[in-house]
ModelCIF file with pLDDT and N, C-alpha, C, O atoms, coordinates in Angstrom:
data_MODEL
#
_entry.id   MODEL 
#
_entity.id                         1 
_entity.type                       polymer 
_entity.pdbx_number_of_molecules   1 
#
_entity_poly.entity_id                      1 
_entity_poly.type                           'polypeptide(L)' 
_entity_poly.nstd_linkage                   no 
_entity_poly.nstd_monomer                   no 
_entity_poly.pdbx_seq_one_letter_code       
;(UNK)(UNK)(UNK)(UNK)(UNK)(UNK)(UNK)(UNK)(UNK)(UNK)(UNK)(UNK)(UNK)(UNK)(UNK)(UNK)
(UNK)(UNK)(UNK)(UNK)(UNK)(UNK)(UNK)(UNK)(UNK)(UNK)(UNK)(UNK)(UNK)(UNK)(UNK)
;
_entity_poly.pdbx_seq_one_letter_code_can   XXXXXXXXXXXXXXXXXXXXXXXXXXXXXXX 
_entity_poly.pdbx_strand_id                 A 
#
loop_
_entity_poly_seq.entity_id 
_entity_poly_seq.num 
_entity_poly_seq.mon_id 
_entity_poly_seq.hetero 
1 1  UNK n 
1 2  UNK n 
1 3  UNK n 
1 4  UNK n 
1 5  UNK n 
1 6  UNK n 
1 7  UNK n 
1 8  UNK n 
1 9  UNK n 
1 10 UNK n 
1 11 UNK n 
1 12 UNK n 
1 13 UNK n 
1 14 UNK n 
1 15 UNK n 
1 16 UNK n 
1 17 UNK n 
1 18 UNK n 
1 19 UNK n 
1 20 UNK n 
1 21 UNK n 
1 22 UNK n 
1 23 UNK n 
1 24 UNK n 
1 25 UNK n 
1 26 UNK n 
1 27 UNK n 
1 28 UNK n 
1 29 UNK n 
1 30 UNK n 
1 31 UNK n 
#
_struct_asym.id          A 
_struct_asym.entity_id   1 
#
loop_
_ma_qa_metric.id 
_ma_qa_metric.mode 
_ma_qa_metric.name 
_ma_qa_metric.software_group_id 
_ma_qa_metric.type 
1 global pLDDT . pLDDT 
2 local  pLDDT . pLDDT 
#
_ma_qa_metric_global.metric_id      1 
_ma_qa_metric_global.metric_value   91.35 
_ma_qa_metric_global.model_id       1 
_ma_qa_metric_global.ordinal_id     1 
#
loop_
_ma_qa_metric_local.label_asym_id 
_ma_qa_metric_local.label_comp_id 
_ma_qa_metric_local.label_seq_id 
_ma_qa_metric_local.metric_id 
_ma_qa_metric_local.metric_value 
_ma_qa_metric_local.model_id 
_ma_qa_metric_local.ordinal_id 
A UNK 1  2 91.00 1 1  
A UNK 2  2 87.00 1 2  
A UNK 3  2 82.00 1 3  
A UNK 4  2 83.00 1 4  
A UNK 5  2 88.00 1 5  
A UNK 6  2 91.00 1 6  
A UNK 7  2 93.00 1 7  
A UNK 8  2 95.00 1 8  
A UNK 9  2 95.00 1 9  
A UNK 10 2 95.00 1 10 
A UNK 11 2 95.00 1 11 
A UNK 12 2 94.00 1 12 
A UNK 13 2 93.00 1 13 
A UNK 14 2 92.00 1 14 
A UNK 15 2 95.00 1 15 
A UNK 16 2 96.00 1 16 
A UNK 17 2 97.00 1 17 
A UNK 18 2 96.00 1 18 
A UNK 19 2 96.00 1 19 
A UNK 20 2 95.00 1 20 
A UNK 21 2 93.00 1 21 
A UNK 22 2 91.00 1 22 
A UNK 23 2 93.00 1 23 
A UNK 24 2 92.00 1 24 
A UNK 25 2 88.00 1 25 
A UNK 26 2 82.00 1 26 
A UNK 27 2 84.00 1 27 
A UNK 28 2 86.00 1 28 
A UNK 29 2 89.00 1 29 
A UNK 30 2 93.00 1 30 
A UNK 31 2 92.00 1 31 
#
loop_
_atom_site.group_PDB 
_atom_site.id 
_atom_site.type_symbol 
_atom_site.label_atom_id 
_atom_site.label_alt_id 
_atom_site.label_comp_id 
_atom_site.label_asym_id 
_atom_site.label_entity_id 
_atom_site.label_seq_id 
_atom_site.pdbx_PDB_ins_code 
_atom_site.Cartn_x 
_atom_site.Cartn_y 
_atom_site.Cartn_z 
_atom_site.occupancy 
_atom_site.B_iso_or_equiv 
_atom_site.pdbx_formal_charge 
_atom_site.auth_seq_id 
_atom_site.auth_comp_id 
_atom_site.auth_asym_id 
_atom_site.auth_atom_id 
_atom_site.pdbx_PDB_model_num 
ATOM 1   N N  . UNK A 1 1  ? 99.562  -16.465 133.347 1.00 91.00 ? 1  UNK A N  1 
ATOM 2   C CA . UNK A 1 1  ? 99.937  -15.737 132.134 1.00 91.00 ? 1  UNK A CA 1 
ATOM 3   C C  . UNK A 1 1  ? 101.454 -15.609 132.092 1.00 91.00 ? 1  UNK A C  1 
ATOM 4   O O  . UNK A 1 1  ? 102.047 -15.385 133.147 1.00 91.00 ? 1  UNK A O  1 
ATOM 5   N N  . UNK A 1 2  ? 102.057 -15.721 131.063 1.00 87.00 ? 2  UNK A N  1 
ATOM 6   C CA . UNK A 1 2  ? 103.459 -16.227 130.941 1.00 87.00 ? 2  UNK A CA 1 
ATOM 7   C C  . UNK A 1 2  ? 104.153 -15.619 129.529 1.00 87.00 ? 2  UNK A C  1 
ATOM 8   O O  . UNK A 1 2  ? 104.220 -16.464 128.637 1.00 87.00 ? 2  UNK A O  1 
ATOM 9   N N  . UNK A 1 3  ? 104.626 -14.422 129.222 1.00 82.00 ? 3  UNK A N  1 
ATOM 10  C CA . UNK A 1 3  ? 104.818 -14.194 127.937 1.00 82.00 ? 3  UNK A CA 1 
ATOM 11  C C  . UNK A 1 3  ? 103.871 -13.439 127.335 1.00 82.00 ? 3  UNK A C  1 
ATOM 12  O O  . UNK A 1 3  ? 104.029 -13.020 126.188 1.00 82.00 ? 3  UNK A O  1 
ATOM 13  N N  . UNK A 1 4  ? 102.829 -13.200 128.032 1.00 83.00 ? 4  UNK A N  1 
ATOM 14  C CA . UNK A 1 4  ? 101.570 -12.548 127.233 1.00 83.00 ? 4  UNK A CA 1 
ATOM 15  C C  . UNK A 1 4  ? 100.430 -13.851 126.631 1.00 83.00 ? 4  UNK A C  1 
ATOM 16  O O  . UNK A 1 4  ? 99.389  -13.562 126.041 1.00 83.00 ? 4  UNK A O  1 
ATOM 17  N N  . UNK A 1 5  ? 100.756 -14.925 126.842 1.00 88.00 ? 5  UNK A N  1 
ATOM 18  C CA . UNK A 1 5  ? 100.063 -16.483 127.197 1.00 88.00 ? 5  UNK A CA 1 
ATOM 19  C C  . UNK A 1 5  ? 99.008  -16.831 128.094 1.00 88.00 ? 5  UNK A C  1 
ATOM 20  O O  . UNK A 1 5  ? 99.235  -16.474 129.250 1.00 88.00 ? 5  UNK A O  1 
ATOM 21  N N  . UNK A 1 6  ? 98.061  -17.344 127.935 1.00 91.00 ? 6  UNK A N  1 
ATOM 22  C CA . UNK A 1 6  ? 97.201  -17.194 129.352 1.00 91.00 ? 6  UNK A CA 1 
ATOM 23  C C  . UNK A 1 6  ? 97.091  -18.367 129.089 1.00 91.00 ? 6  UNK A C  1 
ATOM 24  O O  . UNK A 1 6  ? 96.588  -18.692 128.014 1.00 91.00 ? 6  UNK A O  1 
ATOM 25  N N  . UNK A 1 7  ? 97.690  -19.659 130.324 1.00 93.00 ? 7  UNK A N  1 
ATOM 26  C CA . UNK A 1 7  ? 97.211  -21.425 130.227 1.00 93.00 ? 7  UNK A CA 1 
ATOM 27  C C  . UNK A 1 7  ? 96.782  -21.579 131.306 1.00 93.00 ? 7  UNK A C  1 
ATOM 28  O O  . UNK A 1 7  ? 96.763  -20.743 132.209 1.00 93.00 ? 7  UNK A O  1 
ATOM 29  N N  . UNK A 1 8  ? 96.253  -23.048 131.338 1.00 95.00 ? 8  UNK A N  1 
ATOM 30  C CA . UNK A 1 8  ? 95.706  -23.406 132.268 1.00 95.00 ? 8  UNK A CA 1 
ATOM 31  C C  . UNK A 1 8  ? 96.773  -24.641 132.953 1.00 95.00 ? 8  UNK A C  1 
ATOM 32  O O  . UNK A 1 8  ? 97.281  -25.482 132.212 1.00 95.00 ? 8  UNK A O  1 
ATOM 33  N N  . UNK A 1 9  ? 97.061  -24.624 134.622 1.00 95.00 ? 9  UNK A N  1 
ATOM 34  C CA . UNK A 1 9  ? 98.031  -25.687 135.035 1.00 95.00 ? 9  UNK A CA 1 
ATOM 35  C C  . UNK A 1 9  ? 97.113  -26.758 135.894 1.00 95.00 ? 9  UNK A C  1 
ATOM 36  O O  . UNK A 1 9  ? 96.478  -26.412 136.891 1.00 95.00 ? 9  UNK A O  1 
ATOM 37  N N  . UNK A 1 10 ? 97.126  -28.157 135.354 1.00 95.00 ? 10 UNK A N  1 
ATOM 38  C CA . UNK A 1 10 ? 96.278  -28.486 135.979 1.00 95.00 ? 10 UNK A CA 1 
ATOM 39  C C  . UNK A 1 10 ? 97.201  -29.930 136.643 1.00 95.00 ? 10 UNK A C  1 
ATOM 40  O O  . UNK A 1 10 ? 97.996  -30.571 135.955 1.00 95.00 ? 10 UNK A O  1 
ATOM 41  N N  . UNK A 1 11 ? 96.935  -30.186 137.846 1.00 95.00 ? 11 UNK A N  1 
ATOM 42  C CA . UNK A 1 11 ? 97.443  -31.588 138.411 1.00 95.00 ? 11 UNK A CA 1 
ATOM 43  C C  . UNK A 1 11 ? 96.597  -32.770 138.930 1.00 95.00 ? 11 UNK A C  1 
ATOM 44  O O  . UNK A 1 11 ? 95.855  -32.782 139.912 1.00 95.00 ? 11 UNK A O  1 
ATOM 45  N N  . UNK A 1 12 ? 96.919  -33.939 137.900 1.00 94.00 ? 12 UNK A N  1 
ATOM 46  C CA . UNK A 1 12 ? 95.889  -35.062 137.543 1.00 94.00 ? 12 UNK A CA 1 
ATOM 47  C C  . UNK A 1 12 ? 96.639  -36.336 137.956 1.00 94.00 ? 12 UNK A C  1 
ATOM 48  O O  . UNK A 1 12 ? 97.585  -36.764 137.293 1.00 94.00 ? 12 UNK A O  1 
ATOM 49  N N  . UNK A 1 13 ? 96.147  -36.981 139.174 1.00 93.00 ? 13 UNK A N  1 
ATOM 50  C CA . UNK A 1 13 ? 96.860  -37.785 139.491 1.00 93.00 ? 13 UNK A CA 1 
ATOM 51  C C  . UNK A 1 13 ? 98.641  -37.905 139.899 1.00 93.00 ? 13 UNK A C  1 
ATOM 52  O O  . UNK A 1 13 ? 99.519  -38.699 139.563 1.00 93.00 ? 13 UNK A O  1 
ATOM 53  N N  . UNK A 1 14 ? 98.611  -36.578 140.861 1.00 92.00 ? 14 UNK A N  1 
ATOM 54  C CA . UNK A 1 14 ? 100.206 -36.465 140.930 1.00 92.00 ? 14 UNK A CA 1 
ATOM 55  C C  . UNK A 1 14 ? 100.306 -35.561 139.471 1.00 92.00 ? 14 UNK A C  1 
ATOM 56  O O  . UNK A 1 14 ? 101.096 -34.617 139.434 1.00 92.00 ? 14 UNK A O  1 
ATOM 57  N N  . UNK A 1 15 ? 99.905  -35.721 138.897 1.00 95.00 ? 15 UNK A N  1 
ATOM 58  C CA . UNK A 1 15 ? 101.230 -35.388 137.400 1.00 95.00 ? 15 UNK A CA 1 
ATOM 59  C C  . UNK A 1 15 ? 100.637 -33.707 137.158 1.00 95.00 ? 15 UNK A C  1 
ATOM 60  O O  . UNK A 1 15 ? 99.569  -33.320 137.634 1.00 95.00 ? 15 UNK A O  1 
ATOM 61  N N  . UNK A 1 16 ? 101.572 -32.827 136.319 1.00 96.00 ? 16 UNK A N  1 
ATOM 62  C CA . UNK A 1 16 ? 101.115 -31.605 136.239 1.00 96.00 ? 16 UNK A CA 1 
ATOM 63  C C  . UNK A 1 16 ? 100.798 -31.462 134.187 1.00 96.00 ? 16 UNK A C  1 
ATOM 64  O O  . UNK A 1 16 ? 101.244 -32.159 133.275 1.00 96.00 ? 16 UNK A O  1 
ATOM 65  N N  . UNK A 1 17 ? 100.233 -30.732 134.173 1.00 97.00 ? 17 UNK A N  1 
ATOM 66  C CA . UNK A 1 17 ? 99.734  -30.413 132.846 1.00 97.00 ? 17 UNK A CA 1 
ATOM 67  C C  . UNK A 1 17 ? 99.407  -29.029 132.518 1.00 97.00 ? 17 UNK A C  1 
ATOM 68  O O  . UNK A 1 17 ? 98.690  -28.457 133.339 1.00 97.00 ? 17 UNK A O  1 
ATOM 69  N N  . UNK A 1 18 ? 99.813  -28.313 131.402 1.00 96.00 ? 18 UNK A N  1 
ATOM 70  C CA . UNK A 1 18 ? 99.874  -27.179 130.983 1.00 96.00 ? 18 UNK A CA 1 
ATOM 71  C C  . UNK A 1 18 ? 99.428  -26.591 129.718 1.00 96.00 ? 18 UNK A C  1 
ATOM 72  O O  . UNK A 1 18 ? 100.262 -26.405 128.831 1.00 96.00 ? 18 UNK A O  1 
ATOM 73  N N  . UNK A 1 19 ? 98.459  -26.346 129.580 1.00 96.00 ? 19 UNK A N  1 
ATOM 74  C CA . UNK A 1 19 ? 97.694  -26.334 128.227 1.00 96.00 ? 19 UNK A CA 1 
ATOM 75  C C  . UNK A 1 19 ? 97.034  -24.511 128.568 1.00 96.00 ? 19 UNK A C  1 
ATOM 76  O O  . UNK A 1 19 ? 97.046  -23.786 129.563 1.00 96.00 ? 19 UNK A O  1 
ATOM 77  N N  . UNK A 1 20 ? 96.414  -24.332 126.860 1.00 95.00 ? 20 UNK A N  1 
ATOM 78  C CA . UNK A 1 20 ? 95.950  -22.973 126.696 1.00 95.00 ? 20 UNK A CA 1 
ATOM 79  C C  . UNK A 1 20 ? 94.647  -23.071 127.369 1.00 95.00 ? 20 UNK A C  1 
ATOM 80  O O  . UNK A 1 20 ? 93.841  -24.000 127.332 1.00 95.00 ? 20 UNK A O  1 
ATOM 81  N N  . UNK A 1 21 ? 94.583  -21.990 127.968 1.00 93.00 ? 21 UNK A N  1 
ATOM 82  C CA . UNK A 1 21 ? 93.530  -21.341 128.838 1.00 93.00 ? 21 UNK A CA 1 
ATOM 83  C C  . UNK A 1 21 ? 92.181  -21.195 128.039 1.00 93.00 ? 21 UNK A C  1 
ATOM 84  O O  . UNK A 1 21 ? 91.284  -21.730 128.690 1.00 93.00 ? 21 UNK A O  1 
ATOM 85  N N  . UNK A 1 22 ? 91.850  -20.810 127.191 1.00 91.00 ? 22 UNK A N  1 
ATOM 86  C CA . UNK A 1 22 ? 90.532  -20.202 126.584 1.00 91.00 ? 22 UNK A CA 1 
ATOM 87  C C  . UNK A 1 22 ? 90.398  -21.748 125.253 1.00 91.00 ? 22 UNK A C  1 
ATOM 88  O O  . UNK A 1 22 ? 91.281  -22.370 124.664 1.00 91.00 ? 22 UNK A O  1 
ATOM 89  N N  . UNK A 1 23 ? 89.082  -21.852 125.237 1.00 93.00 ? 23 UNK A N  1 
ATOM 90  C CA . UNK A 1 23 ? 88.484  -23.502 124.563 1.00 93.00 ? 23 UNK A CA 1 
ATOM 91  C C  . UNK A 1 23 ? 88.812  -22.984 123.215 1.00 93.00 ? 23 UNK A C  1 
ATOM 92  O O  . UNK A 1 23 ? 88.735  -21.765 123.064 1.00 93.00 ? 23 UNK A O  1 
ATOM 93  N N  . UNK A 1 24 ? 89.126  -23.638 122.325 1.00 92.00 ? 24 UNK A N  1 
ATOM 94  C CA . UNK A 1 24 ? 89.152  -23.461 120.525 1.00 92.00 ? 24 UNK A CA 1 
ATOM 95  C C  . UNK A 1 24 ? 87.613  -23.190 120.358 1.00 92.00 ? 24 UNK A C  1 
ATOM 96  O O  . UNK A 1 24 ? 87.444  -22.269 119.559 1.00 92.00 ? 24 UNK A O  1 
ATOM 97  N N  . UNK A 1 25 ? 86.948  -23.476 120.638 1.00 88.00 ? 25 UNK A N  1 
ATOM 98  C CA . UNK A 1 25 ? 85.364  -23.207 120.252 1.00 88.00 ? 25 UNK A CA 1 
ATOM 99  C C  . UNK A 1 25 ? 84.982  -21.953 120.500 1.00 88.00 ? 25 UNK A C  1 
ATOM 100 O O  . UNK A 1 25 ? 85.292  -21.004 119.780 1.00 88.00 ? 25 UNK A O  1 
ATOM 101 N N  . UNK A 1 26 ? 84.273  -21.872 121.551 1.00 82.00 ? 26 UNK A N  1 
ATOM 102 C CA . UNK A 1 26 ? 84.069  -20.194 121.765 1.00 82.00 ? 26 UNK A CA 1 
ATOM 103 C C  . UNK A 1 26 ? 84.915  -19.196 122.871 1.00 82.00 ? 26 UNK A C  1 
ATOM 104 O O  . UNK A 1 26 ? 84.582  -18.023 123.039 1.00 82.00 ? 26 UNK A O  1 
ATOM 105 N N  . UNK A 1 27 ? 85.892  -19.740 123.494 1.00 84.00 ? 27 UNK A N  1 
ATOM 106 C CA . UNK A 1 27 ? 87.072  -19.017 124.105 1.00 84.00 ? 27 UNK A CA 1 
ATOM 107 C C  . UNK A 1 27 ? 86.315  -19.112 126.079 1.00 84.00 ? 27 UNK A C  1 
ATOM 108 O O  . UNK A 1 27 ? 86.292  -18.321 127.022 1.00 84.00 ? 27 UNK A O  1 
ATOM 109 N N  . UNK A 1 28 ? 85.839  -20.487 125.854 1.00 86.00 ? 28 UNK A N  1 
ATOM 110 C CA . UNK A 1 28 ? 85.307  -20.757 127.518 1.00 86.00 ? 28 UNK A CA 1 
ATOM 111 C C  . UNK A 1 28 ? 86.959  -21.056 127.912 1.00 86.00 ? 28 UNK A C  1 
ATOM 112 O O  . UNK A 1 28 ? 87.906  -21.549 127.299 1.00 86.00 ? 28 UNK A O  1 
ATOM 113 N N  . UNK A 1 29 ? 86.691  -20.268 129.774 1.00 89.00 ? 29 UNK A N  1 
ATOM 114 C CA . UNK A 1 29 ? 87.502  -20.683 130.842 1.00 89.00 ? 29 UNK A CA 1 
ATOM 115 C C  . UNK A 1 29 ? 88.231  -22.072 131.188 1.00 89.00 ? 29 UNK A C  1 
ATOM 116 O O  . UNK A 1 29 ? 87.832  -22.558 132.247 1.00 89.00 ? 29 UNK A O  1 
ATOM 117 N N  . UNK A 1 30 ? 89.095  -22.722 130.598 1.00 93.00 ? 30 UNK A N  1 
ATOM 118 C CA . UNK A 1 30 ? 88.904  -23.996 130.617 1.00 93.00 ? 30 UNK A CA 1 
ATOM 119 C C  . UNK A 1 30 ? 89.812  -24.439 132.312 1.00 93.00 ? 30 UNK A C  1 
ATOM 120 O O  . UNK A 1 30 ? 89.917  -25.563 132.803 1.00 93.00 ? 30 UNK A O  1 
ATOM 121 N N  . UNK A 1 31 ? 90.340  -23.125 132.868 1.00 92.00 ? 31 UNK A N  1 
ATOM 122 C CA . UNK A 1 31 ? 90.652  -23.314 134.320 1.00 92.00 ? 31 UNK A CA 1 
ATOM 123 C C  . UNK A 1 31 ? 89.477  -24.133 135.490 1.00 92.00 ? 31 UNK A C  1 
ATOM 124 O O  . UNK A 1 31 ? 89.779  -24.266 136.676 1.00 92.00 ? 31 UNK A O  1 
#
């Protein structure tokens, strides 16, 4: 949580990625 932000950090093959935490659909865990 970052700002009042809640994402998810995820590392895929070496590389890092940073996207929103809760799904556009019904607000699933996407950690």
């Amino acid at each position: 949580e970052v700002n009042g932000v809640v994402m998810a950090i995820a590392r895929i093959e070496g590389a890092l990625y940073a996207f929103q935490e809760f799904c556009t659909h019904r607000y699933g865990p996407l950690s």
